[in-house]
Protein backbone atom coordinates (compact mmCIF):
# COMPACT_ATOMS: atom_id res chain seq x y z
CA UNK A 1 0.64 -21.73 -17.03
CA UNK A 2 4.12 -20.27 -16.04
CA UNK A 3 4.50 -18.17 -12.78
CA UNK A 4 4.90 -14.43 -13.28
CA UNK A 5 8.22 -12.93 -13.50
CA UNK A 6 7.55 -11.08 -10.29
CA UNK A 7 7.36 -14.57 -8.19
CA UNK A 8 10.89 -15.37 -9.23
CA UNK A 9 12.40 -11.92 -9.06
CA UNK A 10 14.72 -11.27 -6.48
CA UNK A 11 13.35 -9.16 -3.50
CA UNK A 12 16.27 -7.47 -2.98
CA UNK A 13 15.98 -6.11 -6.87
CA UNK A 14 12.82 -4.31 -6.13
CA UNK A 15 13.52 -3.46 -2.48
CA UNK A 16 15.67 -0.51 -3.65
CA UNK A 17 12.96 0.72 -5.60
CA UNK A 18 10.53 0.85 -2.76
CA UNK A 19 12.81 2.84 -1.19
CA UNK A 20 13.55 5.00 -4.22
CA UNK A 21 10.38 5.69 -4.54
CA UNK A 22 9.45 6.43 -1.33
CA UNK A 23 12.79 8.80 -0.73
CA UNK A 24 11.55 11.38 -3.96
CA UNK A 25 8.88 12.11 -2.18
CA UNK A 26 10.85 13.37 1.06
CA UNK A 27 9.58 10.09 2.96
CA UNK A 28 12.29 7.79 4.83
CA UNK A 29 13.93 4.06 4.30
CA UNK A 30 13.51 3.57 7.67
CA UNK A 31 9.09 4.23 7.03
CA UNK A 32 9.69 1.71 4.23
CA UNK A 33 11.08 -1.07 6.43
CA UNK A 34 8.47 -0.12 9.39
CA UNK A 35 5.64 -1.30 6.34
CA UNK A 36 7.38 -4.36 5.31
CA UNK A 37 7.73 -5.13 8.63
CA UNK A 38 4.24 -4.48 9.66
CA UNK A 39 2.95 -6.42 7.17
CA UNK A 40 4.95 -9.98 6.90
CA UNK A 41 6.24 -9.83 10.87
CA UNK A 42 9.90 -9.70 9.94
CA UNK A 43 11.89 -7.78 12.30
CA UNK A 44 14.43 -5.52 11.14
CA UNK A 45 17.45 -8.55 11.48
CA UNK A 46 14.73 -10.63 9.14
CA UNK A 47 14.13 -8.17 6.99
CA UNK A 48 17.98 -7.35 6.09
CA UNK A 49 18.49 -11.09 6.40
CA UNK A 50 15.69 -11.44 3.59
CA UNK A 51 17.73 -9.09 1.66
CA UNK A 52 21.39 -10.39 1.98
CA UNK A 53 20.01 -13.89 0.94
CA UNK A 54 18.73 -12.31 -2.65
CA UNK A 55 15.22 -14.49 -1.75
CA UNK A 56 12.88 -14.24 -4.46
CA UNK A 57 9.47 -12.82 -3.46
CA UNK A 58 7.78 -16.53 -3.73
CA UNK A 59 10.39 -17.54 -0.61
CA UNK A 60 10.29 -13.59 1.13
CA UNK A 61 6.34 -14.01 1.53
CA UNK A 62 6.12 -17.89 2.25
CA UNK A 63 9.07 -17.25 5.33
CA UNK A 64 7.27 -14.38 6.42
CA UNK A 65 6.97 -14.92 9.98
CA UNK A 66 3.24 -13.98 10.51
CA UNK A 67 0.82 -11.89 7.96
CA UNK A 68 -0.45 -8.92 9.15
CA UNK A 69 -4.37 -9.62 10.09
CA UNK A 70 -5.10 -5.85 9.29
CA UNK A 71 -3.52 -6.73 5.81
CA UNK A 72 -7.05 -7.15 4.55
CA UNK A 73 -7.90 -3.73 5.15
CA UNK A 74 -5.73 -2.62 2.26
CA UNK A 75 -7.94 -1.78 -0.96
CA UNK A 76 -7.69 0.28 -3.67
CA UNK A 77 -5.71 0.35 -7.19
CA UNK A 78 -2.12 -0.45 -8.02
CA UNK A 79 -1.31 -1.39 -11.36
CA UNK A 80 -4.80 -0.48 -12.67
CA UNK A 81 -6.03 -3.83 -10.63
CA UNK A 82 -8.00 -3.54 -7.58
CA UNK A 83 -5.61 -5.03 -4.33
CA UNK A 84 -9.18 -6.77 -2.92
CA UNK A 85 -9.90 -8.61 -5.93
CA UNK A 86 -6.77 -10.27 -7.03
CA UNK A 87 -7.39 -13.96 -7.08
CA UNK A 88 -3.36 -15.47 -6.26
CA UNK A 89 -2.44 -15.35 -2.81
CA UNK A 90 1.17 -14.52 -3.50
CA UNK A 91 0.33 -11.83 -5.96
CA UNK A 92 -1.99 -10.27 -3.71
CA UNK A 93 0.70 -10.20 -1.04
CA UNK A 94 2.66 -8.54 -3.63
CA UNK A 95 -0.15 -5.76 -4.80
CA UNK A 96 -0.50 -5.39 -0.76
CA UNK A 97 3.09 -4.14 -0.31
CA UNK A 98 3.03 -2.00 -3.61
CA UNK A 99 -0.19 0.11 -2.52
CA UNK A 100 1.31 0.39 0.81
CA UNK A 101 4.49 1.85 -0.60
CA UNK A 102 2.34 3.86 -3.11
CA UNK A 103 0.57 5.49 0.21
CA UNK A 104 3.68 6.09 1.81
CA UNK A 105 5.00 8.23 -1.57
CA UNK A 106 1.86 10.05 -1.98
CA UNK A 107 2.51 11.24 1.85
CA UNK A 108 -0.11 9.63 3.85
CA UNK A 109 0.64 9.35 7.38
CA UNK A 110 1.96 6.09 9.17
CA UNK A 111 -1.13 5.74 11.18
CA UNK A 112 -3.41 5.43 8.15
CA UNK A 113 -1.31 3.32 6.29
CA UNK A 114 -0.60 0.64 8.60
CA UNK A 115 -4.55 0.62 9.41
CA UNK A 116 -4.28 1.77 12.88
CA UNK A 117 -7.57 2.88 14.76
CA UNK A 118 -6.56 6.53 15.92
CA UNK A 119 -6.09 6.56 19.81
C-alpha cells in the first residue's frame, strides 16, 4: 500500500497554511511556532531549520527532537477522524498538529491548548 501524499509533502508547503489559518482568526505566527514547538521539542533555530531544508513531514516528525508526553492528551475531530483513534504513528503526529492549530483558530487560549494544568 503506498504512503499518503501527506508523508511526502513538504512541511514547509503546509507550514504557511498553519499560519494562514491561524492569522484570519486574529491569532499570531509566533502562537503557531510556540505549538509546533511544544509538541516535537524543536526550538525556534530547529524549527526554521526544518523549514529552510523543505523536509517532508515523514523526516520533520522522525528528527523531532523529543515528542511532547502531554501529546496524548489531544482528542477530538480533525478531518471527520477522531485524533485518539488513528492507527499510523506518523499520521497521528500529523492529526495532532492539525487539531492543535484548529484550537488555536477557533481562539482557545495557549494554556488549554498546550495541555497545561492551570497554576
Amino acid at each position: 500500500m503506498p504512503k499518503p501524499r501527506i508523508f511526502t509533502m513538504a512541511f514547509a508547503k503546509v507550514y504557511p497554511l498553519y499560519v494562514k489559518k491561524a492569522e484570519r482568526k486574529h491569532r499570531k505566527k509566533e502562537e503557531v511556532d510556540q505549538i509546533i514547538c511544544w509538541l516535537t521539542g524543536y526550538d525556534q533555530a530547529g524549527l526554521n531549520r526544518q523549514i529552510e531544508q523543505q523536509n517532508d513531514f515523514e523526516t520533520f516528525f522522525a528528527q523531532a527532537p523529543a515528542w511532547h508526553p502531554n501529546a496524548s492528551l489531544i482528542k477530538g475531530v480533525v478531518c471527520g477522524v477522531r485524533v485518539e483513534e488513528v492507527e499510523d504513528p506518523l499520521m497521528q503526529k500529523i492529526r495532532y498538529l492539525d487539531k492543535l492549530i484548529d484550537e488555536l483558530a477557533k481562539g482557545k487560549v495557549m494554556q488549554k491548548i498546550l495541555r497545561e494544568s492551570p497554576v
